[in-house]
N, C-alpha and C. Protein backbone atom coordinates (compact mmCIF):
# COMPACT_ATOMS: atom_id res chain seq x y z
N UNK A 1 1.32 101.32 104.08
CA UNK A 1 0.15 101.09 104.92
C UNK A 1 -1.03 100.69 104.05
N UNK A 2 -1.75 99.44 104.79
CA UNK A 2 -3.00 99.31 103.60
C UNK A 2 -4.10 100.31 103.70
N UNK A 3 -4.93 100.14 102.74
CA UNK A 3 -6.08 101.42 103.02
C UNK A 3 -6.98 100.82 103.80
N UNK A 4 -7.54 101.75 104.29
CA UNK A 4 -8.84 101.86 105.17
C UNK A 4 -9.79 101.00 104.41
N UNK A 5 -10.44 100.28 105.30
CA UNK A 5 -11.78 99.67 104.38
C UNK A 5 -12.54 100.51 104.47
N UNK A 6 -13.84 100.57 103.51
CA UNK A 6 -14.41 101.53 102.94
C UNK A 6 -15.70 100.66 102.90
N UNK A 7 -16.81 101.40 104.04
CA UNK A 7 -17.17 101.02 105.41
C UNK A 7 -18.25 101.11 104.20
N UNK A 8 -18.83 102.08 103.54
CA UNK A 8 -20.14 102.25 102.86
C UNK A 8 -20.37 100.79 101.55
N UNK A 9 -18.67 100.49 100.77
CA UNK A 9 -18.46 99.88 99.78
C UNK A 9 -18.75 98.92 100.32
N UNK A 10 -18.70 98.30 101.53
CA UNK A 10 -18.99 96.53 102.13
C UNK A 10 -20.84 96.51 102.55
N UNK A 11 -21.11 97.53 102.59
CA UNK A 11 -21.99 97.89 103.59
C UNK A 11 -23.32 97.49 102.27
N UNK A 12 -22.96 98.14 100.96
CA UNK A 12 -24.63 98.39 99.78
C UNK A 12 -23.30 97.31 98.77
N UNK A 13 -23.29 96.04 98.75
CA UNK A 13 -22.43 95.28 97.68
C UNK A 13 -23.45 95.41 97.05
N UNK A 14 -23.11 95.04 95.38
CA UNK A 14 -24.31 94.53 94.51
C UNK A 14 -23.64 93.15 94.61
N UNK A 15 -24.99 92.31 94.05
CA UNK A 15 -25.01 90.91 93.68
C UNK A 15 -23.68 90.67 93.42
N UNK A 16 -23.02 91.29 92.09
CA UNK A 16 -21.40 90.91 91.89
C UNK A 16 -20.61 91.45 92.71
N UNK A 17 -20.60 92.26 93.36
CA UNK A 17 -19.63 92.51 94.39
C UNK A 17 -19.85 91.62 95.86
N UNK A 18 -20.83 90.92 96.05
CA UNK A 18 -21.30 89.78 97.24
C UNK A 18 -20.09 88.68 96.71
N UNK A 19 -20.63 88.28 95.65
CA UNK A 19 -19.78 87.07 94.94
C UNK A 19 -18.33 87.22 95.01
N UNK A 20 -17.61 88.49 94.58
CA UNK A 20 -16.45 88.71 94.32
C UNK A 20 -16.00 88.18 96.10
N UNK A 21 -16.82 89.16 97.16
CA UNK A 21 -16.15 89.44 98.70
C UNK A 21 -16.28 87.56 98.90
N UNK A 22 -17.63 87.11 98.60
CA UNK A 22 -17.73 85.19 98.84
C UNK A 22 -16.04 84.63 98.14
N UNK A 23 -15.96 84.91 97.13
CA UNK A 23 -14.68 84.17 96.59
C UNK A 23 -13.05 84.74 97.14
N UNK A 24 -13.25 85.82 97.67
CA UNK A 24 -11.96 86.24 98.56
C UNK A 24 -11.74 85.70 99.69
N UNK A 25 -13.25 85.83 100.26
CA UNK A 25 -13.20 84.51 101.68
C UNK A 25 -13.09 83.16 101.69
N UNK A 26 -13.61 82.57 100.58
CA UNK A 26 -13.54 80.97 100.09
C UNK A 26 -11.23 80.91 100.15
N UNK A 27 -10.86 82.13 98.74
CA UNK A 27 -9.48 82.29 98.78
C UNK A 27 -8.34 82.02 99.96
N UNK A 28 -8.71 83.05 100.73
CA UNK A 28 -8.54 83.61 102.02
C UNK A 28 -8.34 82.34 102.82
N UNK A 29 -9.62 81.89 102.81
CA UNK A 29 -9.32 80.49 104.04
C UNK A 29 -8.46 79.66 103.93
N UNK A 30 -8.27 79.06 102.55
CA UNK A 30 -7.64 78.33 102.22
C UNK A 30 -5.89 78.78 102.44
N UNK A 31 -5.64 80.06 101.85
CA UNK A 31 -4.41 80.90 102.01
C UNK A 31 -4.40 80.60 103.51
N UNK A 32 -5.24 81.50 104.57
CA UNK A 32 -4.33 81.41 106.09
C UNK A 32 -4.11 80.07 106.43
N UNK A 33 -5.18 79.15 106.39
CA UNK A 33 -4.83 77.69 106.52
C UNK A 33 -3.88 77.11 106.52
N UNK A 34 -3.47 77.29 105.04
CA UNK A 34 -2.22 76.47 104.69
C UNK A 34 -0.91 77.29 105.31
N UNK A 35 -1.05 78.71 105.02
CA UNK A 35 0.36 79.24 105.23
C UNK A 35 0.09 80.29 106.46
N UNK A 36 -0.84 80.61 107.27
CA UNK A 36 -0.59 81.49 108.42
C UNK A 36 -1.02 82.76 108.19
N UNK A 37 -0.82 83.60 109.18
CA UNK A 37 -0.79 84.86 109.03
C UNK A 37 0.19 85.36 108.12
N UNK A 38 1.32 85.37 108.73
CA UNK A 38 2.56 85.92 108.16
C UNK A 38 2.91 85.32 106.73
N UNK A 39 2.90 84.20 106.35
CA UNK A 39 2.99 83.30 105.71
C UNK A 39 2.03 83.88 104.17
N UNK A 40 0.80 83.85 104.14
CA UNK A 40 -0.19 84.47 103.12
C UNK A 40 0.15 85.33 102.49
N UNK A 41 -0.28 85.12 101.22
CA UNK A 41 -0.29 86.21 100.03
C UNK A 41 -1.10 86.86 99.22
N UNK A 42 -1.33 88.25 99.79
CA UNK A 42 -2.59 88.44 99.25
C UNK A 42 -3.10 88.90 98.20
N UNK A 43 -1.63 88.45 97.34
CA UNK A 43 -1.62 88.77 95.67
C UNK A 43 -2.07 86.96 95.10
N UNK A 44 -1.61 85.90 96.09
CA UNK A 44 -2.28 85.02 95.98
C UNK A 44 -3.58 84.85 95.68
N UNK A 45 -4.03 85.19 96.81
CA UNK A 45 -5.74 85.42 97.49
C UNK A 45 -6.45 85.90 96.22
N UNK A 46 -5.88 87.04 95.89
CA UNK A 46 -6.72 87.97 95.04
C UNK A 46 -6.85 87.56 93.58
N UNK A 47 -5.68 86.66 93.21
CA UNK A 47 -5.50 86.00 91.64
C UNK A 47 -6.43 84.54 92.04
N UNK A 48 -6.57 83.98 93.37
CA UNK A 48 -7.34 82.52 93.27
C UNK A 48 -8.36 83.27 93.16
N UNK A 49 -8.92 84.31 93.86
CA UNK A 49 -10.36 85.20 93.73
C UNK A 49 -10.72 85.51 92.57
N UNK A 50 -10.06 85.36 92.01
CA UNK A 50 -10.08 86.51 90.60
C UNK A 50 -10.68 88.06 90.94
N UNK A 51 -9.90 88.42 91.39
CA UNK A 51 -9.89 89.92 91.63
C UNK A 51 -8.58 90.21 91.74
N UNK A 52 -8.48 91.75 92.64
CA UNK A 52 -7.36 92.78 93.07
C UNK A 52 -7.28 93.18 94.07
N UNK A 53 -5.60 93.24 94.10
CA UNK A 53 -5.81 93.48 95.89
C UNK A 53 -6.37 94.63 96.32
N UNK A 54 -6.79 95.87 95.26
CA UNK A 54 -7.43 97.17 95.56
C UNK A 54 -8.43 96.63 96.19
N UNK A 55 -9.25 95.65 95.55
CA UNK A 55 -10.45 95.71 95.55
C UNK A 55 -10.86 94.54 97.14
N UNK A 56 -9.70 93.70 97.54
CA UNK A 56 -9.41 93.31 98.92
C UNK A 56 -9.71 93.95 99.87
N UNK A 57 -8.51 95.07 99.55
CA UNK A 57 -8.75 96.23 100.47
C UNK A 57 -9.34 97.16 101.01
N UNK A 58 -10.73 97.19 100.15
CA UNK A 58 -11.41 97.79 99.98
C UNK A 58 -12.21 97.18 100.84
N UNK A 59 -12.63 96.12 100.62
CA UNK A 59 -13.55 95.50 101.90
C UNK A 59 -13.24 94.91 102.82
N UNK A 60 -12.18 94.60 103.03
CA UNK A 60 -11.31 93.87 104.40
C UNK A 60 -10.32 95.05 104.78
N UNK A 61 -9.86 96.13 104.28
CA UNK A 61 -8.43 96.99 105.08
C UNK A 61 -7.07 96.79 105.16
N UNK A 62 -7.02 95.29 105.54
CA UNK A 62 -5.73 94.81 105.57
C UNK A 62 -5.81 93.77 106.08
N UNK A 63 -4.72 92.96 105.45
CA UNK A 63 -4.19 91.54 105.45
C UNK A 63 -5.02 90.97 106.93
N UNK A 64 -4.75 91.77 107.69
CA UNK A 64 -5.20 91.13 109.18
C UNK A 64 -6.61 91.48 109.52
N UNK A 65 -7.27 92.34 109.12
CA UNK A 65 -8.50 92.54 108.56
C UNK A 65 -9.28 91.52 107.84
N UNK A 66 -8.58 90.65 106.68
CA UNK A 66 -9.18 89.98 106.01
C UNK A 66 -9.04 88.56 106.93
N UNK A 67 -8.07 88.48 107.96
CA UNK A 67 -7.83 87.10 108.52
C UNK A 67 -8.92 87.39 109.49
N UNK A 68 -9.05 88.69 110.07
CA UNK A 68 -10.37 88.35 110.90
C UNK A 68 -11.74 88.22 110.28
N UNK A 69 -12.13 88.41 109.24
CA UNK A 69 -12.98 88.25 108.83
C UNK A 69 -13.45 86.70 108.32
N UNK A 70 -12.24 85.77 108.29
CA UNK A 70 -12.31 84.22 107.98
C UNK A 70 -12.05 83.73 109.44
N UNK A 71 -11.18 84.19 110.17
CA UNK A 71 -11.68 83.14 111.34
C UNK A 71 -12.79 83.59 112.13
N UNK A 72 -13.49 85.14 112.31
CA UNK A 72 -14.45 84.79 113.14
C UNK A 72 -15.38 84.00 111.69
N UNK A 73 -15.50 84.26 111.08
CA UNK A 73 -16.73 83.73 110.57
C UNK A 73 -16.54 82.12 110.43
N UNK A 74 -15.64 81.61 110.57
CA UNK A 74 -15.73 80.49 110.82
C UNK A 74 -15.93 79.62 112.19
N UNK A 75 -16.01 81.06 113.20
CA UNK A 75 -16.32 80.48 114.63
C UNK A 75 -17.65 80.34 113.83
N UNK A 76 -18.20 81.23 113.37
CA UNK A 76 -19.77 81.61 113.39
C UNK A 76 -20.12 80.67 112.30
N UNK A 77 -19.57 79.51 111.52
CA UNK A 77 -19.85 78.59 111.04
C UNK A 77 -19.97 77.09 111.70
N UNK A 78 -19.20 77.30 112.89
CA UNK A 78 -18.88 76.28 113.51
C UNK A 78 -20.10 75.86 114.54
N UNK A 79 -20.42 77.55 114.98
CA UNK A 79 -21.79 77.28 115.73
C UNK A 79 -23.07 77.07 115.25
N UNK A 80 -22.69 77.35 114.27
CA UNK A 80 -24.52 77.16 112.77
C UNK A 80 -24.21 75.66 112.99
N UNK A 81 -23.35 75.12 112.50
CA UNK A 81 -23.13 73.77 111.93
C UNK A 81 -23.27 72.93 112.60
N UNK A 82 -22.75 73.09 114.33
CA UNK A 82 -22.25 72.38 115.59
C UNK A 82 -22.74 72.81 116.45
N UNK A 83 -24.55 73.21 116.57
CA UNK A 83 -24.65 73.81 118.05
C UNK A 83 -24.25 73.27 118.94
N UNK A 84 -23.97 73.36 120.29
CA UNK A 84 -24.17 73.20 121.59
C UNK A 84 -25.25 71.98 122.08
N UNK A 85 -25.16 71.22 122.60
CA UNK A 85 -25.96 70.71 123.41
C UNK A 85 -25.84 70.12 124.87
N UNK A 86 -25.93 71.36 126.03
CA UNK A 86 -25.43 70.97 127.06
C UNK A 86 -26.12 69.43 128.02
N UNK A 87 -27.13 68.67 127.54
CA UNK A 87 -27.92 68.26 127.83
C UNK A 87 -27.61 66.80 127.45
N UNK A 88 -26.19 66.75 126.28
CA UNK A 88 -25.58 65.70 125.30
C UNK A 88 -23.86 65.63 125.25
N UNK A 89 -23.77 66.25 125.97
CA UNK A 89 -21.88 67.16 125.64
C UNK A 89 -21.52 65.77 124.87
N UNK A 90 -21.49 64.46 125.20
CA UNK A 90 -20.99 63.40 124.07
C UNK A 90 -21.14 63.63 122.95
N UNK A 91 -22.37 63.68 122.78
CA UNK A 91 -22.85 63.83 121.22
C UNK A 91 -22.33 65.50 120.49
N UNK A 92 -22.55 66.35 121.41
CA UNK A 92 -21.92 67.57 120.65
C UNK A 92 -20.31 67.13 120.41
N UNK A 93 -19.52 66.84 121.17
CA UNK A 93 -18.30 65.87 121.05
C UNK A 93 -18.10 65.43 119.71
N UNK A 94 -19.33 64.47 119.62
CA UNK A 94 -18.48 63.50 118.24
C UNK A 94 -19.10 64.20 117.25
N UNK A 95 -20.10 64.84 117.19
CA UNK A 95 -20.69 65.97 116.09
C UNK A 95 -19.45 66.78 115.95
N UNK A 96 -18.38 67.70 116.75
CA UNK A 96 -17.54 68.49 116.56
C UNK A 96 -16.46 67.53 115.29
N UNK A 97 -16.05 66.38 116.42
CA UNK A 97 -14.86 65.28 115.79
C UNK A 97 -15.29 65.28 114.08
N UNK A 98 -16.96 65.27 113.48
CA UNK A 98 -17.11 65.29 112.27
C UNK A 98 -16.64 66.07 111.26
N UNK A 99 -17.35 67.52 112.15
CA UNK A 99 -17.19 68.74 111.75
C UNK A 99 -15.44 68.90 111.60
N UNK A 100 -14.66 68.51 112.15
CA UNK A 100 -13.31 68.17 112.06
C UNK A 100 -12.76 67.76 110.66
N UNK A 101 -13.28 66.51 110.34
CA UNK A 101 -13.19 66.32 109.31
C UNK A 101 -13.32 66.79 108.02
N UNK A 102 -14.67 67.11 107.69
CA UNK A 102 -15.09 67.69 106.54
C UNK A 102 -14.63 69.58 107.01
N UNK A 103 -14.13 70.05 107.52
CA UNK A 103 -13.54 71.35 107.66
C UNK A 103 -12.32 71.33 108.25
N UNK A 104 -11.31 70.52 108.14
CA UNK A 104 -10.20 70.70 108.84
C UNK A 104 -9.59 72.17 109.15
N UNK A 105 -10.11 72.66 107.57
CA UNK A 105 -9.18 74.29 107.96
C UNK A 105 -9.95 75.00 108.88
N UNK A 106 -10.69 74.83 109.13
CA UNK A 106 -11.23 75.35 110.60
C UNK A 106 -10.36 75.52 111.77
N UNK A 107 -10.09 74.38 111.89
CA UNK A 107 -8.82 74.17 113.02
C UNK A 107 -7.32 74.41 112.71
N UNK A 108 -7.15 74.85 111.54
CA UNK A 108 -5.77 75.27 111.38
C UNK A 108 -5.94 77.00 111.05
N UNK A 109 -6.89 77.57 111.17
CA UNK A 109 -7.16 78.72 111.27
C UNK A 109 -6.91 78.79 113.10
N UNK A 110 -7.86 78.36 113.34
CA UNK A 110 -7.31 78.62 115.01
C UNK A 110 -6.34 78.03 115.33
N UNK A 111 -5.38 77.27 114.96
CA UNK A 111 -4.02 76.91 115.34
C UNK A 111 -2.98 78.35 115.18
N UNK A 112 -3.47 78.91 114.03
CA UNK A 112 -2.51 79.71 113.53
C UNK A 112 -2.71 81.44 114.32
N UNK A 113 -3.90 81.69 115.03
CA UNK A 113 -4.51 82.34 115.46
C UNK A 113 -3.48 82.50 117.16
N UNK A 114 -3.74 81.10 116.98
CA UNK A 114 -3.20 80.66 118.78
C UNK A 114 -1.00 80.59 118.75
N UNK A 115 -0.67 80.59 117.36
CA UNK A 115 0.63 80.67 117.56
C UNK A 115 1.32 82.44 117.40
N UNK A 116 0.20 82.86 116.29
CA UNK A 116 0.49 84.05 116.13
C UNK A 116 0.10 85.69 116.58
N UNK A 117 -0.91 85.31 117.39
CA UNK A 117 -1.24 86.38 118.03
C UNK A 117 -1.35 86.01 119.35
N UNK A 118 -2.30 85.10 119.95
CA UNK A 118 -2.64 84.89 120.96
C UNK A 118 -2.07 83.43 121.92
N UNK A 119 -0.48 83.56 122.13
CA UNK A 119 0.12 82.24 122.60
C UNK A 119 -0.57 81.60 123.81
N UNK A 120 -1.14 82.61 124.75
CA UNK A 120 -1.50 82.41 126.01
C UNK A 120 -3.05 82.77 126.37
N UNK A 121 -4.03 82.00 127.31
CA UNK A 121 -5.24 82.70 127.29
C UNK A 121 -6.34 82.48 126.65
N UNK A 122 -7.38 83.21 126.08
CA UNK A 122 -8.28 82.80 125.69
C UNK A 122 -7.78 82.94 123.71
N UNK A 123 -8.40 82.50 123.07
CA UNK A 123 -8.15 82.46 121.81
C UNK A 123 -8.72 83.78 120.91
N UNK A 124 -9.56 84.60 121.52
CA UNK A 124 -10.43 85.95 121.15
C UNK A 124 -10.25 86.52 122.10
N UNK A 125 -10.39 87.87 122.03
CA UNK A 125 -10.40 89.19 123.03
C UNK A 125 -11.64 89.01 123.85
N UNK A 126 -11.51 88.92 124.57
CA UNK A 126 -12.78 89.27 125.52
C UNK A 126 -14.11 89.63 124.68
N UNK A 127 -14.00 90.37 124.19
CA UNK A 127 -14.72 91.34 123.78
C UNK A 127 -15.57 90.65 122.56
N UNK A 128 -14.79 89.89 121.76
CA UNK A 128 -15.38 88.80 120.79
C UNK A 128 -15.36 87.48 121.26
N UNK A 129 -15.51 87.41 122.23
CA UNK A 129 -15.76 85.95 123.04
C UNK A 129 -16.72 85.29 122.39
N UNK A 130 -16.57 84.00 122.06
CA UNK A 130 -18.38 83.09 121.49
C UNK A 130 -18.50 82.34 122.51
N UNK A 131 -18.22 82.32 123.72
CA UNK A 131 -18.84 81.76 124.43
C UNK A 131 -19.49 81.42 125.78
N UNK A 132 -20.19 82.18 125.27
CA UNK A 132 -21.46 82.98 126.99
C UNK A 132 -22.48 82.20 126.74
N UNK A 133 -23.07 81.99 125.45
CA UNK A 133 -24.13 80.50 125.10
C UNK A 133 -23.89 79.08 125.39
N UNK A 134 -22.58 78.92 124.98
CA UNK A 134 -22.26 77.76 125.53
C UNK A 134 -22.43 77.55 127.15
N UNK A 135 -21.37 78.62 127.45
CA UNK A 135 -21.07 78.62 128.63
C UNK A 135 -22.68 78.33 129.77
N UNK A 136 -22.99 79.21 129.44
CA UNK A 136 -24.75 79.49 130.37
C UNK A 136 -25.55 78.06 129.94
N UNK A 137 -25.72 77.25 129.18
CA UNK A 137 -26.17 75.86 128.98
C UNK A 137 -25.30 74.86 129.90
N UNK A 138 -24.18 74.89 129.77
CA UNK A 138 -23.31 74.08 130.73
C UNK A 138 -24.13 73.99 132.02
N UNK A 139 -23.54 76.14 132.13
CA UNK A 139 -24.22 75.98 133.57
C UNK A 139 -26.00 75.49 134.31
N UNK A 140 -26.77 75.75 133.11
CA UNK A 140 -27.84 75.23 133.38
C UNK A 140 -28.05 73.56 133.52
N UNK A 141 -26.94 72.60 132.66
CA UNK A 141 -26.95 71.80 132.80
C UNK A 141 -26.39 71.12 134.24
N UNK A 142 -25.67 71.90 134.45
CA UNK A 142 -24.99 71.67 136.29
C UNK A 142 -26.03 71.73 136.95
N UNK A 143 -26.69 72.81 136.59
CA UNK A 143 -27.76 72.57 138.14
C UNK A 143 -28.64 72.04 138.09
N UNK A 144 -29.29 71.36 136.62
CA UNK A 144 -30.08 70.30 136.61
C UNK A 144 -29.76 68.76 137.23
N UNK A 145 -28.41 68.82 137.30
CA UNK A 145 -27.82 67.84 137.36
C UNK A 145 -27.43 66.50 136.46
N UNK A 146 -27.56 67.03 135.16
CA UNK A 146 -26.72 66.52 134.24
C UNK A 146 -25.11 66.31 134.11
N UNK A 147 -24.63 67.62 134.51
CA UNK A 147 -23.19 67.60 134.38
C UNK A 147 -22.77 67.93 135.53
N UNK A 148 -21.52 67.32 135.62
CA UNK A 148 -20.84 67.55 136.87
C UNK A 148 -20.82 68.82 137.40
N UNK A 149 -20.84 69.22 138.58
CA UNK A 149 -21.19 70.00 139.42
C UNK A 149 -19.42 70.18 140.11
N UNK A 150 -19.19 71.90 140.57
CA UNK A 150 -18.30 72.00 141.05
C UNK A 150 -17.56 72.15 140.65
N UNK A 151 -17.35 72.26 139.33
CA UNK A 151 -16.35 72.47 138.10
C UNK A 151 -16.93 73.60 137.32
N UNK A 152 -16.20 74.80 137.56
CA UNK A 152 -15.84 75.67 136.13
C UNK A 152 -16.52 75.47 134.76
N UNK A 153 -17.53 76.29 134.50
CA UNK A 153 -18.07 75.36 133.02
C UNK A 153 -17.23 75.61 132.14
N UNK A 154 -16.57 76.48 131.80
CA UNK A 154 -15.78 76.87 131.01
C UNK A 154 -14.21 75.60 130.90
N UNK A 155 -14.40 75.35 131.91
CA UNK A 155 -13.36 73.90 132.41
C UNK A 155 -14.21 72.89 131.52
N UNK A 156 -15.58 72.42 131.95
CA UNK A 156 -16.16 71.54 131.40
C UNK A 156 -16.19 71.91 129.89
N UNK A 157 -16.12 73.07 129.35
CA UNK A 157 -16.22 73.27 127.77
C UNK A 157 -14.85 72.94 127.18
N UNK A 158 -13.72 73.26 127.66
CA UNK A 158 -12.32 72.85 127.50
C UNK A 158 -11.98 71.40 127.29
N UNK A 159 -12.83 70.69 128.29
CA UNK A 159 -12.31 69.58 127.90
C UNK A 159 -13.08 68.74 126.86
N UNK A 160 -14.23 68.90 126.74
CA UNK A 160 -14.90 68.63 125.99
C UNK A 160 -14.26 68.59 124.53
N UNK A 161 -14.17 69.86 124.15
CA UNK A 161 -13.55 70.39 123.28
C UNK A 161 -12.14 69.72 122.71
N UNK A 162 -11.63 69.72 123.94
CA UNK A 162 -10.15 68.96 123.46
C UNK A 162 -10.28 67.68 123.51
N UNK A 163 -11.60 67.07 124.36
CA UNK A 163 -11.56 65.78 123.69
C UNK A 163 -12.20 65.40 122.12
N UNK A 164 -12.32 66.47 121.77
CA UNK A 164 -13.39 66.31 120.40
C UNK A 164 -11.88 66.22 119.47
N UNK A 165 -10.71 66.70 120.26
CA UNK A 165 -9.65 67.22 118.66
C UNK A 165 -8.58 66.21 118.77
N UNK A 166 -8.86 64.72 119.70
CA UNK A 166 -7.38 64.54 119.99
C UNK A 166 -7.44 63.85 118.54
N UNK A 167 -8.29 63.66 117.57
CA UNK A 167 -7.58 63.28 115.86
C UNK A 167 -7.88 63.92 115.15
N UNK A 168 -7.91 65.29 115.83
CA UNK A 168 -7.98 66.77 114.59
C UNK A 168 -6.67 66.94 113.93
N UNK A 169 -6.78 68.02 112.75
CA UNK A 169 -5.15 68.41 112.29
C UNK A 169 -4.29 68.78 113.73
N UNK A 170 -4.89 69.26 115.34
CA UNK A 170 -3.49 69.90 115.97
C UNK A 170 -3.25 68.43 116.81
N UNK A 171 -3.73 67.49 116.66
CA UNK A 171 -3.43 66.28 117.45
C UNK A 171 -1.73 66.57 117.00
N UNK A 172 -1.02 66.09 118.21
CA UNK A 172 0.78 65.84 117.96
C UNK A 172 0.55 64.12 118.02
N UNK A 173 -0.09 63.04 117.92
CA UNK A 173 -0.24 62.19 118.04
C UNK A 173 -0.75 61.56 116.32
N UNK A 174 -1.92 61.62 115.80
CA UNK A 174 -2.32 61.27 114.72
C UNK A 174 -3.29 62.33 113.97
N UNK A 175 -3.48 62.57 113.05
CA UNK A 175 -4.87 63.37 112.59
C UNK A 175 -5.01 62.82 111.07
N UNK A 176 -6.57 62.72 111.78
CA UNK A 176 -7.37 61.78 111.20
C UNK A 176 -8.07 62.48 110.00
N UNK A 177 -7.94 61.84 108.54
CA UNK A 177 -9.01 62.67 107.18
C UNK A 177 -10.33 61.75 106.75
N UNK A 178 -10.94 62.35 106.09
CA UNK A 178 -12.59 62.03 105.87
C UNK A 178 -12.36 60.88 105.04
N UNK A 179 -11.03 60.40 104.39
CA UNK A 179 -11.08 59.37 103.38
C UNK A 179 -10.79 57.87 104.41
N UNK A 180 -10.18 58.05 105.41
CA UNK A 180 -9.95 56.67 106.13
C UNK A 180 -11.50 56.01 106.29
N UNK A 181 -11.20 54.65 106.63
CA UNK A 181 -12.40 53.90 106.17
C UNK A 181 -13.39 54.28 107.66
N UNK A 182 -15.08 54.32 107.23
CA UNK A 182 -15.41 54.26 107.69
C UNK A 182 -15.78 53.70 109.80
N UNK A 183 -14.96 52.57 109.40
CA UNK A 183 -14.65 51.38 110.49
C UNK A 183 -14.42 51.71 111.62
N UNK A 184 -13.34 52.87 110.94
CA UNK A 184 -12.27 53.30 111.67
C UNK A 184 -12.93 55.03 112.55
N UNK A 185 -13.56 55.44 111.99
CA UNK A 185 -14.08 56.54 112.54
C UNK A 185 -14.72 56.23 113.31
N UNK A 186 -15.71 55.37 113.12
CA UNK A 186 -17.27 54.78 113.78
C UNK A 186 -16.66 54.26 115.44
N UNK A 187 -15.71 53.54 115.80
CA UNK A 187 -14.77 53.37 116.82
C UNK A 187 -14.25 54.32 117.45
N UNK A 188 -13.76 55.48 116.65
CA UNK A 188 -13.23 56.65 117.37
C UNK A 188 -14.43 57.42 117.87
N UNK A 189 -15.65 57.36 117.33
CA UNK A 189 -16.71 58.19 117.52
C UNK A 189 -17.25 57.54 119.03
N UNK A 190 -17.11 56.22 119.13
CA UNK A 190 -17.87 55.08 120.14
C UNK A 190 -17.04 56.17 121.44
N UNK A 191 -15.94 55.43 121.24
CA UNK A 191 -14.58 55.97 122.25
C UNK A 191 -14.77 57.27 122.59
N UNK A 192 -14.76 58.31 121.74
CA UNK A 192 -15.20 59.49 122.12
C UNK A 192 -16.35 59.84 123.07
N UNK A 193 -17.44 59.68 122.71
CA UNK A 193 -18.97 59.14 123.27
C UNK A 193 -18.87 58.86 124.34
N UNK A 194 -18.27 57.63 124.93
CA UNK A 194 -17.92 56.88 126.08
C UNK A 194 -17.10 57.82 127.12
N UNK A 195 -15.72 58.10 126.56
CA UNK A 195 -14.92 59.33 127.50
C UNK A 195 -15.64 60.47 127.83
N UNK A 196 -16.58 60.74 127.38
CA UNK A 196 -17.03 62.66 127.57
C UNK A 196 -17.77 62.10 128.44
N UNK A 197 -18.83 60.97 128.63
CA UNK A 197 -19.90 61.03 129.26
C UNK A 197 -19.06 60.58 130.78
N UNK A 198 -18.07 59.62 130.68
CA UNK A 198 -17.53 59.52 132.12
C UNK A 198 -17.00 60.88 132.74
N UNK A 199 -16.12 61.64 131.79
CA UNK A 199 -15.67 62.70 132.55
C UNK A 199 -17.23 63.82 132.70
N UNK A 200 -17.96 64.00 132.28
CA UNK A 200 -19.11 65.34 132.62
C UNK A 200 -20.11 64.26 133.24
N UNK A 201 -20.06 63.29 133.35
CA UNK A 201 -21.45 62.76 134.05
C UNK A 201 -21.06 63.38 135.95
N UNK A 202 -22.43 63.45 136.50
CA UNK A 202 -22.15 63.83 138.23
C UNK A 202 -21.78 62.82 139.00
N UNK A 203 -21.10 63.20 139.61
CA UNK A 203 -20.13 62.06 140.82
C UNK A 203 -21.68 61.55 141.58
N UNK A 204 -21.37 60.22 141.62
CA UNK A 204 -22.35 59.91 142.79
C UNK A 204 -22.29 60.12 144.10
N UNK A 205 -22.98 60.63 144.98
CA UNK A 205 -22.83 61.17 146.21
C UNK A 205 -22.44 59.86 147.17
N UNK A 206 -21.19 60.73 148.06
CA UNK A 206 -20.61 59.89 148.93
C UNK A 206 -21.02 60.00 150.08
N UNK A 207 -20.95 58.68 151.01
CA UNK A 207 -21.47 57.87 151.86
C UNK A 207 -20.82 58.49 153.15
C-alpha cells in the first residue's frame, strides 16, 4: 500500500521542495500521457524528476493521487489558457484547436482518464465538475440571443468542444502537430470558425 500523503509536508514546501513537487508534475505528465494510468512508472517519474519515490509519496500518496493531481491541474491550465467566451463559441473553438497543439498531452491525459476510469458519463465526478462557468455563460448567452436557444447548454458545450478536437491526438481520422505548415492550420482554423458559428448561431424564426 502506498503511504498516506503527508498533508502538512505539501502544505509549508520550501523553495526546493516547490521545485522538486514542479518537476514531478512536469515528469508525471509526460509519464501518464504517453503510457496511461496503468501503464506509468513511478520509478520512472521519480528518476526523470530527479528525486524518490518516498519523496512522491509524500506529496501525492499514490500513483493515482499523483495522476489526479496532473489532470485536474491541467483542466485548471486549460481554463487559464483557454477561457470561455460564450459571446464567441467560434473563436473559443479555434483558440482550444491551438491550445491542442502546443499541449497535446492535455488531451491524452483525458483520453486516458476516459478509458480508464470513467468509460461512460461525465469525465469528473460531479463533485469536481469545471463546468458551471462555462455552462452559466452559454446559458446567458441563450437568452441574450446569441446562441441557439432550446438546446441543453451543456449540449451546446459538447459540441463545441468536439468540434474543436476533430484534429486533436483522439481524432480516429487525422491528428494534426504544431510543425505542419502554417497554410494548413490557418484553413482548418477558417473551417472550424465557420462550422461552430452555423451550428450555435439562433434559428431564424419561422413563418
Amino acid at each position: 500500500m502506498n503511504p498516506q500523503i503527508d498533508v502538512e509536508s505539501t502544505r509549508s514546501l520550501t523553495p526546493k521542495g516547490e521545485a522538486t513537487r514542479a518537476r514531478i508534475i512536469d515528469a508525471a505528465t509526460a509519464e501518464f500521457a504517453a503510457f496511461g494510468i496503468a501503464g506509468a512508472r513511478v520509478d520512472r517519474i521519480a528518476g526523470e524528476a530527479r528525486s524518490n519515490k518516498a519523496q512522491l509519496y509524500a506529496y501525492f500518496g499514490s500513483k493515482d493521487g499523483l495522476f489526479d493531481a496532473v489532470f485536474f491541474g491541467s483542466f485548471d491550465h486549460i481554463m487559464g489558457a483557454v477561457p470561455i467566451d460564450a459571446d464567441d463559441l467560434a473563436d473559443w473553438a479555434v483558440r482550444l484547436y491551438d491550445h491542442y497543439l502546443q499541449r497535446p498531452d492535455h488531451i491524452r491525459l483525458a483520453t486516458w482518464a476516459r478509458l480508464e476510469r470513467r468509460p461512460t458519463g461525465h469525465l469528473t465526478p460531479d463533485a469536481d465538475r469545471v463546468d458551471a462557468t462555462k455552462l452559466d455563460q452559454i446559458a446567458q448567452a441563450q437568452r441574450a440571443g446569441l446562441v441557439v436557444g432550446g438546446v441543453d447548454p451543456f449540449d451546446v458545450m459538447a459540441m463545441v468542444i468536439a468540434m474543436s478536437m476533430a484534429w486533436s491526438p483522439v481524432s480516429n481520422v487525422y491528428a494534426a502537430s504544431a510543425d505542419e505548415a502554417a497554410e494548413l492550420h490557418d484553413r482548418r482554423r477558417e473551417l472550424l470558425r465557420e462550422s461552430v458559428v452555423r451550428v450555435v448561431r439562433p434559428h431564424p424564426p419561422t413563418s
